[in-house]
PDB file of N, CA and C in Angstrom:
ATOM      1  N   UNK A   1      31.440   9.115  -5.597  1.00  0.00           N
ATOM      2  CA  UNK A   1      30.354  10.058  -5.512  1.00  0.00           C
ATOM      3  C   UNK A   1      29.054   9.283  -5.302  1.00  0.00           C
ATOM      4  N   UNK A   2      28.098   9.277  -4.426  1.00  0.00           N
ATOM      5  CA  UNK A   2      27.397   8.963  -3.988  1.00  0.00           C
ATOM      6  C   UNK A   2      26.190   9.686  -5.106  1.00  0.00           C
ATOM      7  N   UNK A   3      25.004   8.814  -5.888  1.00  0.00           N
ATOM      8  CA  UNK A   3      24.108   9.197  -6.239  1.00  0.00           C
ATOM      9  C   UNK A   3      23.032   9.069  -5.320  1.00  0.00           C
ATOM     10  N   UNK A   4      22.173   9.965  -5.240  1.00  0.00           N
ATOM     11  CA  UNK A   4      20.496  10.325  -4.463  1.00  0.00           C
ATOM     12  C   UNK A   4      19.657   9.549  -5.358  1.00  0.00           C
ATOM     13  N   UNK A   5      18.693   8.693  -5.453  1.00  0.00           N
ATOM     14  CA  UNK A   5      17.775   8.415  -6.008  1.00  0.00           C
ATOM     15  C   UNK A   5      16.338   9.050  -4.984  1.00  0.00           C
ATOM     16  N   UNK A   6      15.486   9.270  -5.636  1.00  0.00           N
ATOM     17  CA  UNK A   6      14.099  10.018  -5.165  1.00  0.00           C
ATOM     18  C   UNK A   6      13.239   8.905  -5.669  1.00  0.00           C
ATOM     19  N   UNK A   7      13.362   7.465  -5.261  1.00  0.00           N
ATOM     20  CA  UNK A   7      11.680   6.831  -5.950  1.00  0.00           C
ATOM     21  C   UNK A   7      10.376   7.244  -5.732  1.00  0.00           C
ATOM     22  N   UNK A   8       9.744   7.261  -6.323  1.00  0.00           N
ATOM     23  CA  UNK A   8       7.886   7.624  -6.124  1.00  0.00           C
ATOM     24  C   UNK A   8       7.779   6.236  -5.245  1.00  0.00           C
ATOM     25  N   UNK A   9       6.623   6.316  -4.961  1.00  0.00           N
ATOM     26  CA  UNK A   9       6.030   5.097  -4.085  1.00  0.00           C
ATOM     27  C   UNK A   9       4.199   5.257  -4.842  1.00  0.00           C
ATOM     28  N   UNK A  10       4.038   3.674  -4.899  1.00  0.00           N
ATOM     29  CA  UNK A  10       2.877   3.434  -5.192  1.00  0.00           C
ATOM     30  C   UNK A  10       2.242   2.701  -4.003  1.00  0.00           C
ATOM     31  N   UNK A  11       0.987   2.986  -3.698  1.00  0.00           N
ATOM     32  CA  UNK A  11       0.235   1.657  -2.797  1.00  0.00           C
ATOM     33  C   UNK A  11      -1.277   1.558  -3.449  1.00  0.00           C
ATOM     34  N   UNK A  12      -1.911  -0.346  -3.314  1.00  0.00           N
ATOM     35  CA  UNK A  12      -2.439  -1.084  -4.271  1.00  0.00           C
ATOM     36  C   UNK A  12      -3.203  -1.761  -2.786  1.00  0.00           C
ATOM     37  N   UNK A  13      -4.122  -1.671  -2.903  1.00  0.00           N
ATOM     38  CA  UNK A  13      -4.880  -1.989  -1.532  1.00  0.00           C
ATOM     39  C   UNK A  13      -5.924  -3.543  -2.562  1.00  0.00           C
ATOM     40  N   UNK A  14      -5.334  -4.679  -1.629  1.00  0.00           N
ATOM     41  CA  UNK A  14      -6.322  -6.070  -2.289  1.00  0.00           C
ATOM     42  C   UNK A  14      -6.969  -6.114  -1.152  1.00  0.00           C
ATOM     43  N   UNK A  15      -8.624  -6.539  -1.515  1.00  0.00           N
ATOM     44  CA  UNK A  15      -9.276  -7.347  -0.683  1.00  0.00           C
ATOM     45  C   UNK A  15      -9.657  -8.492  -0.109  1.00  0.00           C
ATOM     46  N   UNK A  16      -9.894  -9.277   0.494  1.00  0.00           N
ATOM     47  CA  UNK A  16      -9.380 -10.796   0.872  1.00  0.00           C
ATOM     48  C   UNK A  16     -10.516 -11.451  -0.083  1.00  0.00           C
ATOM     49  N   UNK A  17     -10.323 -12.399  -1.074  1.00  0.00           N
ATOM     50  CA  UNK A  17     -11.111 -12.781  -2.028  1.00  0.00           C
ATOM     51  C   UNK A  17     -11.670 -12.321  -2.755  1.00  0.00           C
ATOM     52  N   UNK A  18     -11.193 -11.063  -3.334  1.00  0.00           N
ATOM     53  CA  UNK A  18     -11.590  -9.902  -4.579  1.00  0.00           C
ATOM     54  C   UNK A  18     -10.250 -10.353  -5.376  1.00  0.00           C
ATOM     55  N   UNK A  19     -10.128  -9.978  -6.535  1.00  0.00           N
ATOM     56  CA  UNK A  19      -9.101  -9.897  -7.452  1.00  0.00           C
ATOM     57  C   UNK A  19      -9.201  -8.433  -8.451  1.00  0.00           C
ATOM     58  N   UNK A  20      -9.590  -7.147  -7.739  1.00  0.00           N
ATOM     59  CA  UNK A  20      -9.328  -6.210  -8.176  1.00  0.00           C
ATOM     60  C   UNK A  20      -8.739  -5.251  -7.300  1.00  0.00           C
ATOM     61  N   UNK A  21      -7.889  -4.697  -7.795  1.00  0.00           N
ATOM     62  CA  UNK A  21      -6.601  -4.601  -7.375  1.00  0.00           C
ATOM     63  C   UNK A  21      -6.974  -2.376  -6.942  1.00  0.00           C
ATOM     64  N   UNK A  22      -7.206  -1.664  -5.983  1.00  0.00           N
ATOM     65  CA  UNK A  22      -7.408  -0.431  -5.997  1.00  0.00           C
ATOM     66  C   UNK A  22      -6.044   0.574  -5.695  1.00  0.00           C
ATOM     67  N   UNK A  23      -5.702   0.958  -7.127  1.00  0.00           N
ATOM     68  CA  UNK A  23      -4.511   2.076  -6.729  1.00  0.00           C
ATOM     69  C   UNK A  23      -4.340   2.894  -5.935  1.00  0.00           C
ATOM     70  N   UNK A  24      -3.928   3.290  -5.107  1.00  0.00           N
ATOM     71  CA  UNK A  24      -3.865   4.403  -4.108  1.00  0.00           C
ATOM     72  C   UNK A  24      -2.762   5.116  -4.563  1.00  0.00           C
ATOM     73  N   UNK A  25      -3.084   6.773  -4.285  1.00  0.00           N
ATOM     74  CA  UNK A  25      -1.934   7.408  -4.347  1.00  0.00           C
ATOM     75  C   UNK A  25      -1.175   8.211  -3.101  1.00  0.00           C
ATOM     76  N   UNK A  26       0.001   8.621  -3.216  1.00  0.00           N
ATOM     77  CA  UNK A  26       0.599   9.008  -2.189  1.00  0.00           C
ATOM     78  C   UNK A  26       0.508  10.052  -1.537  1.00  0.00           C
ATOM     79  N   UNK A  27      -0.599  10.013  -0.287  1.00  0.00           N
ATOM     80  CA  UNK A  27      -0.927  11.132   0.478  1.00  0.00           C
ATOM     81  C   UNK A  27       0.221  12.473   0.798  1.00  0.00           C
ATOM     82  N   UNK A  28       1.521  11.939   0.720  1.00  0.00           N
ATOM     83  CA  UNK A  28       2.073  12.520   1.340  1.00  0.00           C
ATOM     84  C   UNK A  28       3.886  12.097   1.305  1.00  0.00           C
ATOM     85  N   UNK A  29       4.316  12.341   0.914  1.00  0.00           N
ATOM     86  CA  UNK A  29       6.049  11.570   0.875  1.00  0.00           C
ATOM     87  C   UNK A  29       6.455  11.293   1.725  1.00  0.00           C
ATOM     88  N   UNK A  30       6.009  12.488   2.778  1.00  0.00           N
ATOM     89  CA  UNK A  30       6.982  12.347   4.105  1.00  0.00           C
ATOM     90  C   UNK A  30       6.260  11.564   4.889  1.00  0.00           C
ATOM     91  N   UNK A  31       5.140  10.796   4.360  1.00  0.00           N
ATOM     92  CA  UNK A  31       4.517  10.386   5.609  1.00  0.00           C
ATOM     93  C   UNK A  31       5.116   8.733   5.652  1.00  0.00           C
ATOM     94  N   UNK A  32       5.320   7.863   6.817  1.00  0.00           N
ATOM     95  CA  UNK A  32       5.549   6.215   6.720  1.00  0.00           C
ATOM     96  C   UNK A  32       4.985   5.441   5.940  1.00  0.00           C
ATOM     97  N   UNK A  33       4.662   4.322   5.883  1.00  0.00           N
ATOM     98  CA  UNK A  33       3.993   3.388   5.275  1.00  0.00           C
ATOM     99  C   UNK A  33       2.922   3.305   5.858  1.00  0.00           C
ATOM    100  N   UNK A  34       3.301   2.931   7.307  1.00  0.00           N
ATOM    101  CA  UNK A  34       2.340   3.072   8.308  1.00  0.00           C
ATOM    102  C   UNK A  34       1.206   4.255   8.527  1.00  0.00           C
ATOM    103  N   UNK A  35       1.210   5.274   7.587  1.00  0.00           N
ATOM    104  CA  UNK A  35       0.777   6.616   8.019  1.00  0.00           C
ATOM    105  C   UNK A  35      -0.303   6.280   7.074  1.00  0.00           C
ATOM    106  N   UNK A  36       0.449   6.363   5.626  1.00  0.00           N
ATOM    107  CA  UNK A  36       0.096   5.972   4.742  1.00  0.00           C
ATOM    108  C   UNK A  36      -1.297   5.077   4.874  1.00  0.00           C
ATOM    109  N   UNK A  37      -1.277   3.660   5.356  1.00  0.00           N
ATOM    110  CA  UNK A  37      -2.484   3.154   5.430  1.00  0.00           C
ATOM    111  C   UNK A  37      -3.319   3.878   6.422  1.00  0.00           C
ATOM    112  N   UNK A  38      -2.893   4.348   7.685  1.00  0.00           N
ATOM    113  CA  UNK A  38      -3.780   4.932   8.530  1.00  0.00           C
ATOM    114  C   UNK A  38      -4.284   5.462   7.915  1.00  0.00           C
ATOM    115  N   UNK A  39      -4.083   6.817   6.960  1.00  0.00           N
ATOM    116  CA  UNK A  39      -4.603   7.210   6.239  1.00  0.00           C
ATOM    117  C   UNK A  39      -6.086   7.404   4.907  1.00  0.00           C
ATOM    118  N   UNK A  40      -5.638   5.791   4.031  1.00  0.00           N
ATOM    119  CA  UNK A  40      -6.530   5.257   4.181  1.00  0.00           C
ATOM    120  C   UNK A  40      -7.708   4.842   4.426  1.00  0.00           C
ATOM    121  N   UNK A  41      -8.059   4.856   5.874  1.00  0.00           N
ATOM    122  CA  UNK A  41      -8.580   3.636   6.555  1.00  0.00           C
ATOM    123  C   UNK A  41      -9.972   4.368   7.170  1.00  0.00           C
ATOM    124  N   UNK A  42      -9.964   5.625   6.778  1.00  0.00           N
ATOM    125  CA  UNK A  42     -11.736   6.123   6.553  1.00  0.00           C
ATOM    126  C   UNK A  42     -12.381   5.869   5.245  1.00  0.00           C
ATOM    127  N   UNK A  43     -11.344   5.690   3.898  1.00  0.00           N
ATOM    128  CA  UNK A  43     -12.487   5.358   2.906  1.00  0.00           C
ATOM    129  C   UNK A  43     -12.518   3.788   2.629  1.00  0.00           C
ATOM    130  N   UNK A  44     -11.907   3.469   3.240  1.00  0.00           N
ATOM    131  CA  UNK A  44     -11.259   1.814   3.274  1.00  0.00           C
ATOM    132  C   UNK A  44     -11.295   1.001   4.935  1.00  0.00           C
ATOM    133  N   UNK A  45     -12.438   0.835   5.160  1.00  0.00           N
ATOM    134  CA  UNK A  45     -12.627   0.295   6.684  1.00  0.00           C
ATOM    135  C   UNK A  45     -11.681  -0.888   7.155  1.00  0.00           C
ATOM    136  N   UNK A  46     -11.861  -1.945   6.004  1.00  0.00           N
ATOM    137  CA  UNK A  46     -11.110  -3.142   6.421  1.00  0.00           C
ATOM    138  C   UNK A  46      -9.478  -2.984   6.661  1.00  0.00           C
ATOM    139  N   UNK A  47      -8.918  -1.818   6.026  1.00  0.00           N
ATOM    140  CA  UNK A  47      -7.239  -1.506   6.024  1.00  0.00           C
ATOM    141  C   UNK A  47      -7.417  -1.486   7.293  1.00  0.00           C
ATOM    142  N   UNK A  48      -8.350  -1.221   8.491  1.00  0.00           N
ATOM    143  CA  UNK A  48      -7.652  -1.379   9.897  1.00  0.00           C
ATOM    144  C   UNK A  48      -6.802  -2.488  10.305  1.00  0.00           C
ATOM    145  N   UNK A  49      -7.229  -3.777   9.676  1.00  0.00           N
ATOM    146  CA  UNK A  49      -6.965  -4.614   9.759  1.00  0.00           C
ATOM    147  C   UNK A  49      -5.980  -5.289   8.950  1.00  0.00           C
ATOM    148  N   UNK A  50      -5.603  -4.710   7.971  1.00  0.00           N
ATOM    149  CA  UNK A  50      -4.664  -4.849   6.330  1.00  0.00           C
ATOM    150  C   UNK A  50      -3.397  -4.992   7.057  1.00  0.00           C
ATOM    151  N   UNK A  51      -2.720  -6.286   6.140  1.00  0.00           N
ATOM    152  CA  UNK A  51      -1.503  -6.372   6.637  1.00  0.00           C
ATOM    153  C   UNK A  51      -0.597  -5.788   5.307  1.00  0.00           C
ATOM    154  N   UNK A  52       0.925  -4.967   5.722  1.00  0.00           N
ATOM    155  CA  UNK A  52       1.800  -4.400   4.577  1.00  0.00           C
ATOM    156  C   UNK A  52       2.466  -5.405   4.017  1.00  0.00           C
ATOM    157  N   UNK A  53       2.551  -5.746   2.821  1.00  0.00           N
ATOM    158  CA  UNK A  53       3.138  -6.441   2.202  1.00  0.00           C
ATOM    159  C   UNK A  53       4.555  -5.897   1.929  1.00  0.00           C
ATOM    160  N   UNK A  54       5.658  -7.379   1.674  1.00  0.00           N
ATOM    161  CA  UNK A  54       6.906  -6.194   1.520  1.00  0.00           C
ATOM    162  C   UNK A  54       6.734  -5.883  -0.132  1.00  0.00           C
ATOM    163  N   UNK A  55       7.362  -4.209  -0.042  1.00  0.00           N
ATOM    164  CA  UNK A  55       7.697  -3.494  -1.057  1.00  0.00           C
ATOM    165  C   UNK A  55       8.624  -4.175  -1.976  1.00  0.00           C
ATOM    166  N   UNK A  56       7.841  -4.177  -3.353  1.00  0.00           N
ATOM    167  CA  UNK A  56       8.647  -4.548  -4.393  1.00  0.00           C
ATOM    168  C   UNK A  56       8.683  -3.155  -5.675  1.00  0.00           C
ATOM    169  N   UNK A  57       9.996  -3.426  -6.192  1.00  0.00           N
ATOM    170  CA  UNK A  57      10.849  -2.276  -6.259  1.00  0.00           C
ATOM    171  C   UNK A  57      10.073  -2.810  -8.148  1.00  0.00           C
ATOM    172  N   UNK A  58       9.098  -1.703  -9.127  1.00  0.00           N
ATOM    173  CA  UNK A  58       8.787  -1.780 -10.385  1.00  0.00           C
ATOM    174  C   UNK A  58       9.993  -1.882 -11.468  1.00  0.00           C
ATOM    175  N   UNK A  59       9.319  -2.017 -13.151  1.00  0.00           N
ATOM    176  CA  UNK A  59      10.416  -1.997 -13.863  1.00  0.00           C
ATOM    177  C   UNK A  59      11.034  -0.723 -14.008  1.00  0.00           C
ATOM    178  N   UNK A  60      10.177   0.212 -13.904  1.00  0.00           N
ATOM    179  CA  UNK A  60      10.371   1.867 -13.885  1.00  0.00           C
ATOM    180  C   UNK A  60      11.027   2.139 -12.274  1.00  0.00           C
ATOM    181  N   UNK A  61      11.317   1.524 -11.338  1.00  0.00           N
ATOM    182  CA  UNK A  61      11.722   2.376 -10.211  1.00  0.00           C
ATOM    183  C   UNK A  61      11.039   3.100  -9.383  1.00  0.00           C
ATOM    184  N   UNK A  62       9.877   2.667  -9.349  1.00  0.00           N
ATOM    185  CA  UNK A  62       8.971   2.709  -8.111  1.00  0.00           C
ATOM    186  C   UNK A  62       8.970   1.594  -7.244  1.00  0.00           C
ATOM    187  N   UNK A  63       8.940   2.343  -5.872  1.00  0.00           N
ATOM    188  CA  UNK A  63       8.443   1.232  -4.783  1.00  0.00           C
ATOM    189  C   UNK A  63       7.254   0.865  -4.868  1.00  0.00           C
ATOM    190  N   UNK A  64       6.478   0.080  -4.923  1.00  0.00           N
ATOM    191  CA  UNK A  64       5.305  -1.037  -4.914  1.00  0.00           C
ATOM    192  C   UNK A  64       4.793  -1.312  -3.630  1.00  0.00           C
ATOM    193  N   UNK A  65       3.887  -0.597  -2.648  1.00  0.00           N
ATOM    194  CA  UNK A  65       3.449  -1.139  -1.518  1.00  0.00           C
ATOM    195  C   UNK A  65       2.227  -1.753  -1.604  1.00  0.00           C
ATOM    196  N   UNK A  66       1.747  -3.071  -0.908  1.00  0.00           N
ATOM    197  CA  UNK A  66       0.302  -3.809  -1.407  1.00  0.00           C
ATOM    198  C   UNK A  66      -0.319  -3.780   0.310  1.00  0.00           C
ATOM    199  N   UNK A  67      -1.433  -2.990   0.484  1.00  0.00           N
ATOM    200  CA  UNK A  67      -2.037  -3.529   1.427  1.00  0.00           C
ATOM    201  C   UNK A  67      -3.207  -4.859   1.880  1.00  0.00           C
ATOM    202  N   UNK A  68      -2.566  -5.828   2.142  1.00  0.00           N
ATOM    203  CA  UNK A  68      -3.496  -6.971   1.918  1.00  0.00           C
ATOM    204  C   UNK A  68      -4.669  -7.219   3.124  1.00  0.00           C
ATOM    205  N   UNK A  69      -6.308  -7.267   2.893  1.00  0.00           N
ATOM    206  CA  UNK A  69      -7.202  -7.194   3.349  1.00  0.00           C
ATOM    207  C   UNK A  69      -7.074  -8.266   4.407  1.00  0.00           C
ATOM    208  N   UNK A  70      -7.051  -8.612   5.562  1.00  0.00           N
ATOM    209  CA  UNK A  70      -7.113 -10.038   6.234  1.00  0.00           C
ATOM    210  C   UNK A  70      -8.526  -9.949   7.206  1.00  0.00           C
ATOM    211  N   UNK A  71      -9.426  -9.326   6.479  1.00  0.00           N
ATOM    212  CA  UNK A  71     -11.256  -9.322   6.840  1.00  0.00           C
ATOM    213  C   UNK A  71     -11.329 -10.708   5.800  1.00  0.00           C
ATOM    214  N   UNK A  72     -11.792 -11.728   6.563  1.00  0.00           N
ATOM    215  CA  UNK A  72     -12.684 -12.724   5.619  1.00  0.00           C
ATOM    216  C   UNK A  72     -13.573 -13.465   6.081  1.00  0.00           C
ATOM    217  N   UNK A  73     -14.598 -14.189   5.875  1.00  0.00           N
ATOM    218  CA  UNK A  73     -15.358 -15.139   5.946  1.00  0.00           C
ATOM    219  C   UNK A  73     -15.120 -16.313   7.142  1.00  0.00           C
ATOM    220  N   UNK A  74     -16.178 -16.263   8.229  1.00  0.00           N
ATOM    221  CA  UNK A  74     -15.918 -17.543   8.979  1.00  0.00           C
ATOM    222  C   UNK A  74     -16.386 -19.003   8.158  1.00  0.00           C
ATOM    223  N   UNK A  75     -15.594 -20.236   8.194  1.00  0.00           N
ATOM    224  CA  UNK A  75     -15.758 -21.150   7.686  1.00  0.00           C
ATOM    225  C   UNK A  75     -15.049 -22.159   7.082  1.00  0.00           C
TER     226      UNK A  75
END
């Protein structure tokens, strides 16, 4: 017998040389990952540019998505 699991999904948007970490919640279930940041990316300018980190699976059974900022500093 095949069990269904339903995980929630979290996404955690870092900025490139910040160390505070901004929870995001899930616009939408059905939407991608990809949607997901599009989404985003009017109150959060630099996510145009954010690369997806891979999903790591919590102690509770959530997926964990991190969008990482790659806006930084010439130098």
């Amino acid at each position: 017998m095949a069990v269904i699991v339903n995980n929630t999904r979290t996404f955690h948007y870092v900025e490139q040389g910040e160390t505070e970490i901004v929870e995001l919640t899930d616009p939408n279930p059905d939407f991608s990952v990809e949607e997901v940041l599009n989404f985003y990316t009017t109150a959060y300018p630099t996510l145009t540019t954010a690369t997806i980190m891979p999903p790591k699976v919590t102690t509770d059974g959530r997926i964990s998505y991190t969008f990482a900022s790659t806006v930084g500093t010439k130098g």
